[in-house]
Each structure stands twice: as C-alpha cells, then as structure tokens.
N, C-alpha and C. Protein backbone atom coordinates (compact mmCIF):
# COMPACT_ATOMS: atom_id res chain seq x y z
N UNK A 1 198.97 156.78 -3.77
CA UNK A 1 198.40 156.79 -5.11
C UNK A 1 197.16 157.68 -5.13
N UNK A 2 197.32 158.45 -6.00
CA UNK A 2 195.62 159.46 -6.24
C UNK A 2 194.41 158.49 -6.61
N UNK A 3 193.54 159.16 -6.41
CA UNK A 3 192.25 158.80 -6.54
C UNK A 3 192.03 159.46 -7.37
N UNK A 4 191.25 158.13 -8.76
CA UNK A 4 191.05 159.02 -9.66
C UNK A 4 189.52 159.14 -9.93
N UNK A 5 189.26 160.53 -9.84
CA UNK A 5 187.73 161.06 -10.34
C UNK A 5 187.16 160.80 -10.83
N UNK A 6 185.92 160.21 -10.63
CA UNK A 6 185.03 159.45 -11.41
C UNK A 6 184.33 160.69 -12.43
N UNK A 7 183.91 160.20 -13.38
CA UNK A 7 183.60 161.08 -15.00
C UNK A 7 182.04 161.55 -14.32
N UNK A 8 181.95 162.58 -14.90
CA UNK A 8 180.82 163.08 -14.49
C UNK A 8 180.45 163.60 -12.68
N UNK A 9 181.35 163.38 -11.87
CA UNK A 9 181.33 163.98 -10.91
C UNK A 9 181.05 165.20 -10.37
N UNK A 10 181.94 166.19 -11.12
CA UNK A 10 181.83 167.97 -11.41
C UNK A 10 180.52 168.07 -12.09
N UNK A 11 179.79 167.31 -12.72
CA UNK A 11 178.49 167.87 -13.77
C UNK A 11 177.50 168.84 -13.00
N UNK A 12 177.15 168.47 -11.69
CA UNK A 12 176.35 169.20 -10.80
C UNK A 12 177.12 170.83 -10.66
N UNK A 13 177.99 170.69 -10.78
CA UNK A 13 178.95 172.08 -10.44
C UNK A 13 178.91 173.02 -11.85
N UNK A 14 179.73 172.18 -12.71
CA UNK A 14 179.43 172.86 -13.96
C UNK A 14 178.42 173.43 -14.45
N UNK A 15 177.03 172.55 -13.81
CA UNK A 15 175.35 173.38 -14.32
C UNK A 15 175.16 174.18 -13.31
N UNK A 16 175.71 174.00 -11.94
CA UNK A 16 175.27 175.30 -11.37
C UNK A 16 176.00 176.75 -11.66
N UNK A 17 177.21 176.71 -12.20
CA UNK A 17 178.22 177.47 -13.02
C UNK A 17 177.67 178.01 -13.98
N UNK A 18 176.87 177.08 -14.94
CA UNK A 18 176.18 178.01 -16.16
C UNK A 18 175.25 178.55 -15.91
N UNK A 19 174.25 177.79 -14.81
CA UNK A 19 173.42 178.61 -14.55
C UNK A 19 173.66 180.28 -13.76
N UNK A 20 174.67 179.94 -13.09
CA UNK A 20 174.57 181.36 -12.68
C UNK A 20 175.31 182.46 -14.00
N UNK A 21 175.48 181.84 -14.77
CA UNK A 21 176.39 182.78 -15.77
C UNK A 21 175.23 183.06 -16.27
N UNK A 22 174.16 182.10 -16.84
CA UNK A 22 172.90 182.72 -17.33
C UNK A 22 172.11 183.98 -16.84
N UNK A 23 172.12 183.64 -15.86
CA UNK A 23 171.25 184.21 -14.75
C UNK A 23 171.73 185.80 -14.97
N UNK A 24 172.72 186.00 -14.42
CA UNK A 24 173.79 186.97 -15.33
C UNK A 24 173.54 187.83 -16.01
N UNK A 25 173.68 187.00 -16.87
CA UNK A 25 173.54 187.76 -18.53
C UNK A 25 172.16 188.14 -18.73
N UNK A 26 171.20 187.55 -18.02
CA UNK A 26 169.73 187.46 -18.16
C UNK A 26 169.70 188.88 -17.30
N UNK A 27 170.29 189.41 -16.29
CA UNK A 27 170.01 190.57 -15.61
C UNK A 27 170.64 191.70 -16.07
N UNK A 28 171.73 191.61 -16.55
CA UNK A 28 172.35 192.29 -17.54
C UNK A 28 171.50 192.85 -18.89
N UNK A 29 171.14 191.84 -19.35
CA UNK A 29 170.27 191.99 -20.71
C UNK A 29 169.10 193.04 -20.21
N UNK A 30 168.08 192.60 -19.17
CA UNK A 30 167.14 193.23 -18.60
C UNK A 30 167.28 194.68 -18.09
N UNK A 31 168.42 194.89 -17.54
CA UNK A 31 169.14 196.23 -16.79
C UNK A 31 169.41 197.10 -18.15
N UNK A 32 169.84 196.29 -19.17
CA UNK A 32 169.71 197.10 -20.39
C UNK A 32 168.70 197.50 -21.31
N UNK A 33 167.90 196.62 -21.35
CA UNK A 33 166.36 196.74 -22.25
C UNK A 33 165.91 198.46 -21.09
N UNK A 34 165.91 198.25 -19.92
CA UNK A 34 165.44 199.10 -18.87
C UNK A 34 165.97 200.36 -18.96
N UNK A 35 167.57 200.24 -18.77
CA UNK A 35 168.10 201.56 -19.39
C UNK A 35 167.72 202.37 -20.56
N UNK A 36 167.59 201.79 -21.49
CA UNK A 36 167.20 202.35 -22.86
C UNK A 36 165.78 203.13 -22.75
N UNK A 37 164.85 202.21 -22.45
CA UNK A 37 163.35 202.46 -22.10
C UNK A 37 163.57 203.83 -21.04
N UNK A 38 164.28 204.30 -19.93
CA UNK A 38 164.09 205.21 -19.57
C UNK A 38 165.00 206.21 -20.04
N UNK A 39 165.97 206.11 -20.92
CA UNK A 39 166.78 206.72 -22.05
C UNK A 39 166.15 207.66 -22.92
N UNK A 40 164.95 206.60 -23.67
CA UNK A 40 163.98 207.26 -24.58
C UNK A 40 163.19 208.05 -24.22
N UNK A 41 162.58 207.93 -22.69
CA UNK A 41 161.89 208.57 -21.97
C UNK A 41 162.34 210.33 -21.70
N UNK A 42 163.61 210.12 -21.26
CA UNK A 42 164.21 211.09 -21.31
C UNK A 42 164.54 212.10 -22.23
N UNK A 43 164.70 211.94 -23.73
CA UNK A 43 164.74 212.56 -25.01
C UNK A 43 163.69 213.29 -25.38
N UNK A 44 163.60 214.58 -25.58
CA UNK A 44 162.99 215.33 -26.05
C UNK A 44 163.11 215.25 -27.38
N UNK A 45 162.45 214.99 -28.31
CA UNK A 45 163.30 214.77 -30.06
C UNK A 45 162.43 216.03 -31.09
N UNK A 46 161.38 217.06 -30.33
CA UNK A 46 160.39 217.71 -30.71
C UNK A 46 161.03 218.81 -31.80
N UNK A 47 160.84 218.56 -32.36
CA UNK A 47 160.93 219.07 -34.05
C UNK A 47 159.76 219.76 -35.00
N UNK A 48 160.40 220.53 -36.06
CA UNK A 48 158.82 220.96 -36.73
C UNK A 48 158.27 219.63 -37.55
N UNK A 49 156.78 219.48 -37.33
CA UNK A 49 156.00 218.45 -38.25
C UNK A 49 154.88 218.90 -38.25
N UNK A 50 154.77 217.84 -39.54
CA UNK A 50 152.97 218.26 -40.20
C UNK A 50 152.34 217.97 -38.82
N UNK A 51 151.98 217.39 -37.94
CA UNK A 51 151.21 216.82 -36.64
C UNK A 51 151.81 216.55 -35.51
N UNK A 52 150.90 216.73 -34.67
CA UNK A 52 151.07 216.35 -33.22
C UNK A 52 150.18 215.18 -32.64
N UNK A 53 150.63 213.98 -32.66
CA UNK A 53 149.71 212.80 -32.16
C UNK A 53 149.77 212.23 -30.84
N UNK A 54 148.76 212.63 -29.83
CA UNK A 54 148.53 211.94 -28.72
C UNK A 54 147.50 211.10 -28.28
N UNK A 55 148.74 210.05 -27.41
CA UNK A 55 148.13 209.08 -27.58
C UNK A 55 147.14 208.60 -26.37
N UNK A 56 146.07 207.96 -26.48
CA UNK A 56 144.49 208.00 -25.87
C UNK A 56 145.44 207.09 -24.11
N UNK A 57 144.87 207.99 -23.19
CA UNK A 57 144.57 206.79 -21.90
C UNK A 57 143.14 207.31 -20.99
N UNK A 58 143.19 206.84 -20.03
CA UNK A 58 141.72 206.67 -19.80
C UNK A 58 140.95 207.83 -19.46
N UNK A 59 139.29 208.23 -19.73
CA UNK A 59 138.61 209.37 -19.03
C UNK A 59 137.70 209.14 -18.97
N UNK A 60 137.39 210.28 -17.45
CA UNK A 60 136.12 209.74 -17.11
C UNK A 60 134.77 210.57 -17.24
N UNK A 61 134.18 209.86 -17.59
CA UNK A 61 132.99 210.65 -18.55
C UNK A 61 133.35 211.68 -19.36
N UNK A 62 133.24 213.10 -19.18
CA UNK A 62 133.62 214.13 -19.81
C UNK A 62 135.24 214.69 -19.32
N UNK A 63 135.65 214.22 -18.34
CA UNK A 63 137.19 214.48 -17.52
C UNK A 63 138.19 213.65 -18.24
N UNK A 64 139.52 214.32 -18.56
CA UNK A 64 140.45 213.22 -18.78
C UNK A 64 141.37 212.89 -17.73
N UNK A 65 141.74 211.36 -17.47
CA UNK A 65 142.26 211.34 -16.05
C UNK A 65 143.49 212.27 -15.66
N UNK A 66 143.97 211.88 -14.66
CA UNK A 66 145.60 212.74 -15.01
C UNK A 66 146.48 212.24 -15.80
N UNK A 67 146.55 211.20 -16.12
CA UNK A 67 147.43 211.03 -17.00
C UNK A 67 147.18 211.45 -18.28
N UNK A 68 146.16 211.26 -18.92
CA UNK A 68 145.68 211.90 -20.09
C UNK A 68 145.95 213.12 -20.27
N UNK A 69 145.28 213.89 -19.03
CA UNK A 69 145.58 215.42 -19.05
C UNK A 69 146.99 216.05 -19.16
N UNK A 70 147.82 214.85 -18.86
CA UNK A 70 149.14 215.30 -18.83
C UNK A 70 149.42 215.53 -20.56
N UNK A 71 149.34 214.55 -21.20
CA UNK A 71 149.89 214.18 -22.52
C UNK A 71 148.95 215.31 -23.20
N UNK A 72 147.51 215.24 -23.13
CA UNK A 72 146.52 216.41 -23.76
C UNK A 72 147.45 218.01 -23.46
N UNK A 73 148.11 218.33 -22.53
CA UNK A 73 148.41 219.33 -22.02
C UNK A 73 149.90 219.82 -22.64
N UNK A 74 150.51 218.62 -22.79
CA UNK A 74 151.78 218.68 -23.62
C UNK A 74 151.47 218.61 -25.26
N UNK A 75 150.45 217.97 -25.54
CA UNK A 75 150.35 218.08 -27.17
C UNK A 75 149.87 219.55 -27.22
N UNK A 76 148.97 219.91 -26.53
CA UNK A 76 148.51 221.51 -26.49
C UNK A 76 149.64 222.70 -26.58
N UNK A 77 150.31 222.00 -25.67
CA UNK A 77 151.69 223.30 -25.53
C UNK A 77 152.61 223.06 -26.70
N UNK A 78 152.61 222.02 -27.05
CA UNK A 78 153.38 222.01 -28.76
C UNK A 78 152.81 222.42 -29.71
N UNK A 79 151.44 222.39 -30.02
CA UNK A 79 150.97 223.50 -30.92
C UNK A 79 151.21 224.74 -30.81
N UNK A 80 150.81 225.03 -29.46
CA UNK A 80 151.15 226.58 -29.24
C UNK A 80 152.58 227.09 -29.26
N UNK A 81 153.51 226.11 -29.32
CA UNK A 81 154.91 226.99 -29.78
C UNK A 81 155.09 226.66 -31.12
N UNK A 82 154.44 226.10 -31.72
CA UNK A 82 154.21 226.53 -33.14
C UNK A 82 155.27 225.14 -33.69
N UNK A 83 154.97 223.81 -33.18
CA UNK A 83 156.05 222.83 -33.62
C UNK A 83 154.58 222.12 -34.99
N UNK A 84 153.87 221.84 -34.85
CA UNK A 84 152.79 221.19 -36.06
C UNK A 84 151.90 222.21 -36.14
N UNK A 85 151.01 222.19 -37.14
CA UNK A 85 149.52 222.64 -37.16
C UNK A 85 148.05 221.81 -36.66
N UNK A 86 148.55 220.86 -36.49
CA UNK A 86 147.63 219.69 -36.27
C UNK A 86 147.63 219.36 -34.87
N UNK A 87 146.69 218.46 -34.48
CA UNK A 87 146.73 217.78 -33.24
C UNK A 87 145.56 216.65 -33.70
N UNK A 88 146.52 215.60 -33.75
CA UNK A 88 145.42 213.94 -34.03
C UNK A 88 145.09 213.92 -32.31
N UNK A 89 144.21 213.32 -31.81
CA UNK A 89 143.70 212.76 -30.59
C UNK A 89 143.05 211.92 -30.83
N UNK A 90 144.03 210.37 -30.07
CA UNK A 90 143.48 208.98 -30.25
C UNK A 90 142.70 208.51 -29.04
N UNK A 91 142.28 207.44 -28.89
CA UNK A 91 141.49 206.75 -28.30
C UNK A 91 140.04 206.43 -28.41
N UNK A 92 139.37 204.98 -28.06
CA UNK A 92 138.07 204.72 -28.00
C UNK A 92 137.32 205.05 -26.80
N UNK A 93 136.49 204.26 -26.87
CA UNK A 93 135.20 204.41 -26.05
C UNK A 93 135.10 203.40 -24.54
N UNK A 94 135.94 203.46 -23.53
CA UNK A 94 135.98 202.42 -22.50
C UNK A 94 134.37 202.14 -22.08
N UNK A 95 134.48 201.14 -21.56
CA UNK A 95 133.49 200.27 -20.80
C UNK A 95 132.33 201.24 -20.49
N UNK A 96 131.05 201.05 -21.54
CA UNK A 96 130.03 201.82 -20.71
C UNK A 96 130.27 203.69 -20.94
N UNK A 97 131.47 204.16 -21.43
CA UNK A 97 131.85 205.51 -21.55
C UNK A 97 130.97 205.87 -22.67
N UNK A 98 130.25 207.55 -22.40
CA UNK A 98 129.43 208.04 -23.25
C UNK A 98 130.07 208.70 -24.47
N UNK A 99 131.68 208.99 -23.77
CA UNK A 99 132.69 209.71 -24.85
C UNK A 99 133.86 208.70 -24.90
N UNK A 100 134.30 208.89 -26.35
CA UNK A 100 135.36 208.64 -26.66
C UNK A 100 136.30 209.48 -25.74
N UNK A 101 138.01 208.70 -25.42
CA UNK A 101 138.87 209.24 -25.26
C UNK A 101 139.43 210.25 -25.69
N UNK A 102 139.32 210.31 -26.92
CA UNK A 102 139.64 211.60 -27.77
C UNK A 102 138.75 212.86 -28.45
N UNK A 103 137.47 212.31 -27.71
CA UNK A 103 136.54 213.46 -27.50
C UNK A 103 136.74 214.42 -26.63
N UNK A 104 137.03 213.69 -25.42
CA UNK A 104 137.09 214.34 -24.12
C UNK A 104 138.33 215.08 -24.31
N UNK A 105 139.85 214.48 -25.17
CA UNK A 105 141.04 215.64 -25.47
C UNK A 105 140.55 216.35 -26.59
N UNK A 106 139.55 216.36 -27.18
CA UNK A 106 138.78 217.48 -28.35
C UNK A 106 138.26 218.70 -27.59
N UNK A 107 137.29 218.30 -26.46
CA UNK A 107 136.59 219.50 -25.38
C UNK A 107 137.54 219.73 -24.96
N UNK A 108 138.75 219.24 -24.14
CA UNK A 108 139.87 220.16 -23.12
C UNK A 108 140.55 220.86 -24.13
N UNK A 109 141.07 219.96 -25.26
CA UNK A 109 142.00 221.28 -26.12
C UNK A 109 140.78 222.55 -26.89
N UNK A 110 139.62 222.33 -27.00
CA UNK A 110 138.77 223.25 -27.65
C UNK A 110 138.46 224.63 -26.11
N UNK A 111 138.17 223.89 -24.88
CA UNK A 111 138.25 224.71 -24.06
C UNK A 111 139.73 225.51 -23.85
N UNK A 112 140.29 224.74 -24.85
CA UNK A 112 141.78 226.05 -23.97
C UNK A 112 142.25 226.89 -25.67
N UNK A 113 141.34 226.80 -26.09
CA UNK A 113 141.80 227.67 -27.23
C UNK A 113 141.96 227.46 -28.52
N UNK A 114 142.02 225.73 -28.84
CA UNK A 114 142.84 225.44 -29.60
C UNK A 114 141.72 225.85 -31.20
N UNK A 115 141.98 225.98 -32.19
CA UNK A 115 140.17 226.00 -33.02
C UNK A 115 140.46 224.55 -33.33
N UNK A 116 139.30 224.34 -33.84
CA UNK A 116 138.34 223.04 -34.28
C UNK A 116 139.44 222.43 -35.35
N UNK A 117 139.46 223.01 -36.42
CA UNK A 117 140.05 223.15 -37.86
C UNK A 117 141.22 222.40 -37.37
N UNK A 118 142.27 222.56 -36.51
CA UNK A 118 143.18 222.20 -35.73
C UNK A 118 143.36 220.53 -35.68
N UNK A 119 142.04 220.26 -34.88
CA UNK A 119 141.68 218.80 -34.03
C UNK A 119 141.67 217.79 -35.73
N UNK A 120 142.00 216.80 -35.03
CA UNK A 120 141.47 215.26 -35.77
C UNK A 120 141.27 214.47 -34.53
N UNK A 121 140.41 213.74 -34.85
CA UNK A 121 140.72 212.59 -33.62
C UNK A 121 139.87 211.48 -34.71
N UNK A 122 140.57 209.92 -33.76
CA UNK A 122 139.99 208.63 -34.06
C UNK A 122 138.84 208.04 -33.18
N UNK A 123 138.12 207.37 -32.78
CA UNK A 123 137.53 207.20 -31.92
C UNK A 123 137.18 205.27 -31.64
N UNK A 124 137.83 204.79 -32.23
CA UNK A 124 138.27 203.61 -32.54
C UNK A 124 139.14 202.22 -31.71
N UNK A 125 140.39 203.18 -31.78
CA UNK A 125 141.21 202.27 -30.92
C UNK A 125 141.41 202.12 -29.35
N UNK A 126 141.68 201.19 -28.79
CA UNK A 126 141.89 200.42 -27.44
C UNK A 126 143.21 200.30 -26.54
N UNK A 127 144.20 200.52 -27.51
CA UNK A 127 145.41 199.66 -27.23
C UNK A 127 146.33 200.55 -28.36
N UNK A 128 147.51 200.92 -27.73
CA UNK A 128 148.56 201.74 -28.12
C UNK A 128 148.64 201.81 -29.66
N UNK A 129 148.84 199.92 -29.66
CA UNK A 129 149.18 199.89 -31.24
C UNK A 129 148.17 200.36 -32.43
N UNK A 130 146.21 199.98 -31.88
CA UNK A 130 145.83 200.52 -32.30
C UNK A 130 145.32 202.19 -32.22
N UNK A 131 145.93 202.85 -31.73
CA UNK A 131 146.38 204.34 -31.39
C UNK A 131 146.97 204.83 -32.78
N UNK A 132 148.23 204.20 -32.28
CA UNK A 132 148.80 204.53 -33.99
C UNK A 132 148.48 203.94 -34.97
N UNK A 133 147.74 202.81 -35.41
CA UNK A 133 147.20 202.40 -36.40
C UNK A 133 146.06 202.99 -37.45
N UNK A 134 145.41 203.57 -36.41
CA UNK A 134 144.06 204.50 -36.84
C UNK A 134 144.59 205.86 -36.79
N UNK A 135 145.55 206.36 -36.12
CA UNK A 135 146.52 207.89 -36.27
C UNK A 135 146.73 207.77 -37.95
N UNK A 136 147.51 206.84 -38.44
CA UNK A 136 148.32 206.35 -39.60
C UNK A 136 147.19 207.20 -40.82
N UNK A 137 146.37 206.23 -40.85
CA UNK A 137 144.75 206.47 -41.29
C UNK A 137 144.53 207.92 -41.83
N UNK A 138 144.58 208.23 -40.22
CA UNK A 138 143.79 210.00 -40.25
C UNK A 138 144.90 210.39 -41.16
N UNK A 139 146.33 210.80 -40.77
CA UNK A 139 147.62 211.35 -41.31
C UNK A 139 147.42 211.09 -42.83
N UNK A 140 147.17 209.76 -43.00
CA UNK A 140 147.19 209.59 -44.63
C UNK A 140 146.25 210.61 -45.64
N UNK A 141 144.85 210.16 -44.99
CA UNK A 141 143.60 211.24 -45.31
C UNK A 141 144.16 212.49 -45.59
N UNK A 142 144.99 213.10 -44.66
CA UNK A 142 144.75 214.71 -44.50
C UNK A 142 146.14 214.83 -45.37
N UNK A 143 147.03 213.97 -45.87
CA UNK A 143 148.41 213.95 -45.85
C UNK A 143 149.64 214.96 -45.77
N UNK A 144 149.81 214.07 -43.89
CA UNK A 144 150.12 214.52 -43.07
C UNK A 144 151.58 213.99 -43.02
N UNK A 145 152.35 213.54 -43.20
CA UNK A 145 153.33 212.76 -43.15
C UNK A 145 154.61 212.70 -42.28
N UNK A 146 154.91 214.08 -41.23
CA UNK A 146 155.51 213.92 -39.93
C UNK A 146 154.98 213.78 -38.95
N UNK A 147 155.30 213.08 -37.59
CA UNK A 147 154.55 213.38 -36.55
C UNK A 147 155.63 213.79 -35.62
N UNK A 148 154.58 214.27 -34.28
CA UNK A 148 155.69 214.52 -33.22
C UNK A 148 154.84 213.34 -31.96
N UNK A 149 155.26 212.18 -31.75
CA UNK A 149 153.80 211.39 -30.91
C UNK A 149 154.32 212.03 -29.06
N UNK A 150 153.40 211.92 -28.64
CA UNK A 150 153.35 212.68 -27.16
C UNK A 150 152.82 211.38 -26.12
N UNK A 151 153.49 210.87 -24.80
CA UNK A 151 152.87 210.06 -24.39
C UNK A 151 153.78 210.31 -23.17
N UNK A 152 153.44 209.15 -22.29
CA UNK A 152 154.54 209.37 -20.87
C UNK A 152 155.82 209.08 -21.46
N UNK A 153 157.09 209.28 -20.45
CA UNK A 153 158.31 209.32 -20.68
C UNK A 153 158.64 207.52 -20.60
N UNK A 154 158.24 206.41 -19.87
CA UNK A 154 158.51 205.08 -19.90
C UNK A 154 157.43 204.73 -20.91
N UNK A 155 156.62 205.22 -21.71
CA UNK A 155 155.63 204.47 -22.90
C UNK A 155 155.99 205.10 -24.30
N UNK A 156 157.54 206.01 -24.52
CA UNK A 156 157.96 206.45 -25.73
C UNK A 156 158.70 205.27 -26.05
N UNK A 157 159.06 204.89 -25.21
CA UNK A 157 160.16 203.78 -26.69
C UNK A 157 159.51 202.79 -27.40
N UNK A 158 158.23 202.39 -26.48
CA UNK A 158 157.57 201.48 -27.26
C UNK A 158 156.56 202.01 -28.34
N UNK A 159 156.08 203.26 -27.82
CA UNK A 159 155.40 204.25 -28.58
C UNK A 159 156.13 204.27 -30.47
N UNK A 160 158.11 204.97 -30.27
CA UNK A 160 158.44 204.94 -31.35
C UNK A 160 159.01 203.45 -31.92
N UNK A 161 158.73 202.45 -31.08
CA UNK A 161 158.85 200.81 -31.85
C UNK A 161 157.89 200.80 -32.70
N UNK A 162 156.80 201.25 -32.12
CA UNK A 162 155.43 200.72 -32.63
C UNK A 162 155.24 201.76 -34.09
N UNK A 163 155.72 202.79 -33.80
CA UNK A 163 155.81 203.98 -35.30
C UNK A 163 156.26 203.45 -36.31
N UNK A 164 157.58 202.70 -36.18
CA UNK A 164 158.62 202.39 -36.88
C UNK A 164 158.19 201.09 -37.54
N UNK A 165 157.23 200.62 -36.93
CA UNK A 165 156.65 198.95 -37.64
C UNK A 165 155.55 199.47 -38.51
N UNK A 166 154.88 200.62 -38.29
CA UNK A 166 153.44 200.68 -39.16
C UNK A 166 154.02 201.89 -40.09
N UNK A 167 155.36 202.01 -39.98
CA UNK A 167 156.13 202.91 -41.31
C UNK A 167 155.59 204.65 -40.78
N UNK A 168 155.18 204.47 -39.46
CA UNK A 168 154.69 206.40 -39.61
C UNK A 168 156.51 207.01 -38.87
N UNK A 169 156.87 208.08 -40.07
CA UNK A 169 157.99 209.16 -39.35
C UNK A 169 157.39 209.92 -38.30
N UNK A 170 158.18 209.50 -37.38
CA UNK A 170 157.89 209.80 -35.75
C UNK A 170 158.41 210.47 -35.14
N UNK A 171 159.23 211.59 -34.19
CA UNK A 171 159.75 211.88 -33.55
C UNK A 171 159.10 211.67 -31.84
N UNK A 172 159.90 211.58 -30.66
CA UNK A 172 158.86 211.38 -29.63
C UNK A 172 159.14 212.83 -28.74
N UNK A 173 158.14 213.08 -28.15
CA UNK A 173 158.17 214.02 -27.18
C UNK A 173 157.26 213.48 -26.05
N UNK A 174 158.11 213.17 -24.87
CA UNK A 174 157.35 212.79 -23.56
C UNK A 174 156.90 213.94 -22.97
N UNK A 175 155.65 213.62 -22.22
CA UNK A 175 155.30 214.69 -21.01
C UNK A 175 156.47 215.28 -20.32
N UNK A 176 156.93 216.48 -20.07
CA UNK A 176 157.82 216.94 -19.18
C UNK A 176 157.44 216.59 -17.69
N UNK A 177 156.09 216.04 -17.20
CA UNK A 177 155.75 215.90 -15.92
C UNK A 177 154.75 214.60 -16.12
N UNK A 178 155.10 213.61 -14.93
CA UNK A 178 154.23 212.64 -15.44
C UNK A 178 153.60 211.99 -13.84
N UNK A 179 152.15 211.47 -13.86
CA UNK A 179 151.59 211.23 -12.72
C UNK A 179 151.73 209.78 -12.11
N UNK A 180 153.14 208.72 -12.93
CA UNK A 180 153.69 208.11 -12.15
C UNK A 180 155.04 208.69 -11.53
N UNK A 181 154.81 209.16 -10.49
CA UNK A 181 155.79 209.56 -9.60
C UNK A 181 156.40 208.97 -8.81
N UNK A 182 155.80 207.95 -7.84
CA UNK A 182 155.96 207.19 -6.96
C UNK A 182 156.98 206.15 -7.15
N UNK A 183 158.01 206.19 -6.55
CA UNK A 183 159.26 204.67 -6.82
C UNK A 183 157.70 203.35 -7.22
N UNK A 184 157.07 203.10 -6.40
CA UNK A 184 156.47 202.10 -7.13
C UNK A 184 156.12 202.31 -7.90
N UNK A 185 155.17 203.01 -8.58
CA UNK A 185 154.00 203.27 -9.77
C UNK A 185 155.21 203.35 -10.67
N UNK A 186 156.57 204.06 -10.67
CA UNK A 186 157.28 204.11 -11.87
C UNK A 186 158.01 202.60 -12.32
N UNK A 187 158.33 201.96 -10.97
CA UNK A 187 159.08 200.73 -11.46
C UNK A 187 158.06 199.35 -11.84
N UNK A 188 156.43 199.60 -11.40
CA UNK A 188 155.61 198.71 -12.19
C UNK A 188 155.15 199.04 -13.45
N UNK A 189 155.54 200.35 -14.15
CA UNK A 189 155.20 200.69 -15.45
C UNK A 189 156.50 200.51 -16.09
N UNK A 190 157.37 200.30 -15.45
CA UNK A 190 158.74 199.90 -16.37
C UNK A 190 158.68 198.53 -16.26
N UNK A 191 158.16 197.61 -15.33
CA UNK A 191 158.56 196.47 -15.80
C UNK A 191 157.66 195.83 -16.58
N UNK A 192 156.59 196.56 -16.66
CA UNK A 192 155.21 196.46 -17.99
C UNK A 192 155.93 196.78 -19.17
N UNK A 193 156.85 197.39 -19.04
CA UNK A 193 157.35 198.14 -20.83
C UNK A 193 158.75 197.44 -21.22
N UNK A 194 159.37 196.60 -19.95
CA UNK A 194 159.98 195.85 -20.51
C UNK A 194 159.46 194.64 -20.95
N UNK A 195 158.39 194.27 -20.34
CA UNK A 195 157.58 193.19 -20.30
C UNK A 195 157.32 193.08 -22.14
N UNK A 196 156.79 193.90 -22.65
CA UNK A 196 156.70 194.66 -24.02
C UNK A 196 157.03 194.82 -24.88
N UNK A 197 158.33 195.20 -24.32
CA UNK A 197 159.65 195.00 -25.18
C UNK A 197 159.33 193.47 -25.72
N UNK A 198 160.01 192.33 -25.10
CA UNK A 198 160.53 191.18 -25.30
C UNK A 198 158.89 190.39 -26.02
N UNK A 199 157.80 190.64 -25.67
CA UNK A 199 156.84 190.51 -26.02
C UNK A 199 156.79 190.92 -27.65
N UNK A 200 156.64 192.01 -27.83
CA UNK A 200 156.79 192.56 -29.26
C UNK A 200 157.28 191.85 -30.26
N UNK A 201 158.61 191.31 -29.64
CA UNK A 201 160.19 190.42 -30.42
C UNK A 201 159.17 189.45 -30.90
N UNK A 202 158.30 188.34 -30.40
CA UNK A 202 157.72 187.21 -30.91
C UNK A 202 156.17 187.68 -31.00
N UNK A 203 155.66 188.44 -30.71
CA UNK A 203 154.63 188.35 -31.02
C UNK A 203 153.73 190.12 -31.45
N UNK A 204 153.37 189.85 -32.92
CA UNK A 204 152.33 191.00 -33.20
C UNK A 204 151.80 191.71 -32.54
N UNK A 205 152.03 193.31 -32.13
CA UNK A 205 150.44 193.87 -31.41
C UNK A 205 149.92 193.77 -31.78
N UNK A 206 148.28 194.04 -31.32
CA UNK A 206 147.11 194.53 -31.72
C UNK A 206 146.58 195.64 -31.25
C-alpha cells in the first residue's frame, strides 16, 4: 500500500522553486536595465540645435578634472562643427571652491577659442537633475528650445530620463572617450546608474 503524502510536505521545495525563479527574473531584469544604459551610452544622436548643454562634474580650483575636461572638450568640438550656436555650462560651487564648475568650462572653452557671446552657464546646481533644471531656465531666457546634452557614455540615459521629465527636447551625445576606463571604475559607475534607474521609478530627483 502507498504512503500517502502528508499536505504541505513539498511547501519547502515549492518556495525554494519560486525563489529561484525570482531570483531569475530579478537578474534578467537587471542585465537588461544594464544593457540599455550602455546602449544609450553608445548612441551618438548629435543633430543640429539651438544649444549644446554640458553637464557640470567636479574642478579643481581653476582646472577641470578629467572627466569634466572630457565632456567640456566634446561640447567644444560640437560647436565647432557647427551642430548649435550655444554652449550652456552647468554646475555649482563644490566645497570651499572659489569657482563655479561652469566657470572653470567658461575659462577652458574661452581659452580655446570659443567667444563669450557663445557661453551661458548656471552656477547653481549640485546634482544632475539640478544641471538640467537650471539649463531649462537659461534655454527658456534666451529661447533656446533644442538641445544636444553632452555627458559620459553610462550617465546619458539617465541624463535623457531626466530631459524627458522636466519637458527639455534633448538629443544625447556622449564623450567619444571617457576617463572611466578601467573594468572596475566602469562596472561601479554602471551599477550607480542602474542603481538610478530603479531609484528614479519611486522616487523624485533633486
């Protein structure tokens, strides 16, 4: 005669079953948010527009770091092939700094040629979102109403999320060369921007 199975026996099996199906789908989902993010990175989308907006990272005193210099160097070279007339340059004033971020891309693009008449900058914002928030601003003032935004290749998708919520027409153009190079430095700035991603979903930038 069989033995018959007591109810609830398999339950331990069945949750370890879903759990790994979760688990799953949870890496799946992630492998995809990731793909995309270096997808966007990859896209050149540089088009003619009223402006060229780049966006602020850190400098020191009168120097912009390398990364800055990268994005300052690529918004520069898009004026000069003649894609905007403009160049917004965002960023504030870090810790104790005598210049704004976007002072210091005002002197490098003024040292390489660019004229004055050219420049806007904000001197304001901290944080990406407020980058483009105070960009929005300037663009409106001058009305400016395309942009082309310039930033690293893993900080465009969130770059054109963040366009697309404060209503500015965006196209993105990443640095062609960027000073996370390193398998690490690139896969801890991707898992910051996926981090970002899913962040965004529930909660407001600032």
């Amino acid at each position: 005669m069989r033995r018959r199975r007591r109810p609830g026996r398999s339950t331990p099996r069945r949750a370890l079953r879903w759990l790994l199906r979760g688990l799953l789908l949870s890496a799946l989902w992630l492998g995809g948010v990731a793909a995309w993010i270096v997808h966007v990175g990859n896209r050149d989308q540089a088009a003619s527009a009223d402006a060229i907006v780049v966006l602020g990272a850190a400098a020191y005193d009168t120097r912009p770091s390398p990364v800055f210099a990268e994005r300052i160097r690529h918004g520069i070279d898009l004026y000069e092939r003649g894609y905007a007339p403009r160049l917004v340059f965002t960023g504030g004033y870090g810790s104790g700094a005598r210049f704004s971020e976007s002072q210091v891309a005002r002197s490098f693009a003024l040292r390489e040629g660019v004229p004055d008449e050219a420049i806007l900058i904000e001197t304001l914002s901290r944080t990406t979102y407020q980058n483009l928030s105070r960009a929005r601003d300037l663009l409106s003032d001058h009305n400016l109403q395309t942009v082309i935004v310039v930033s690293d290749p893993l900080h465009m998708s969130r770059a054109l999320r963040l366009c697309r919520r404060l209503g500015i027409d965006a196209l993105g153009s990443p640095t062609p060369s960027s000073r996370f190079r390193s398998f690490r430095t690139q896969w801890r700035f991707l898992a910051r921007e996926v981090y970002f991603f899913h962040r965004d979903l529930v909660v407001s930038p600032e």
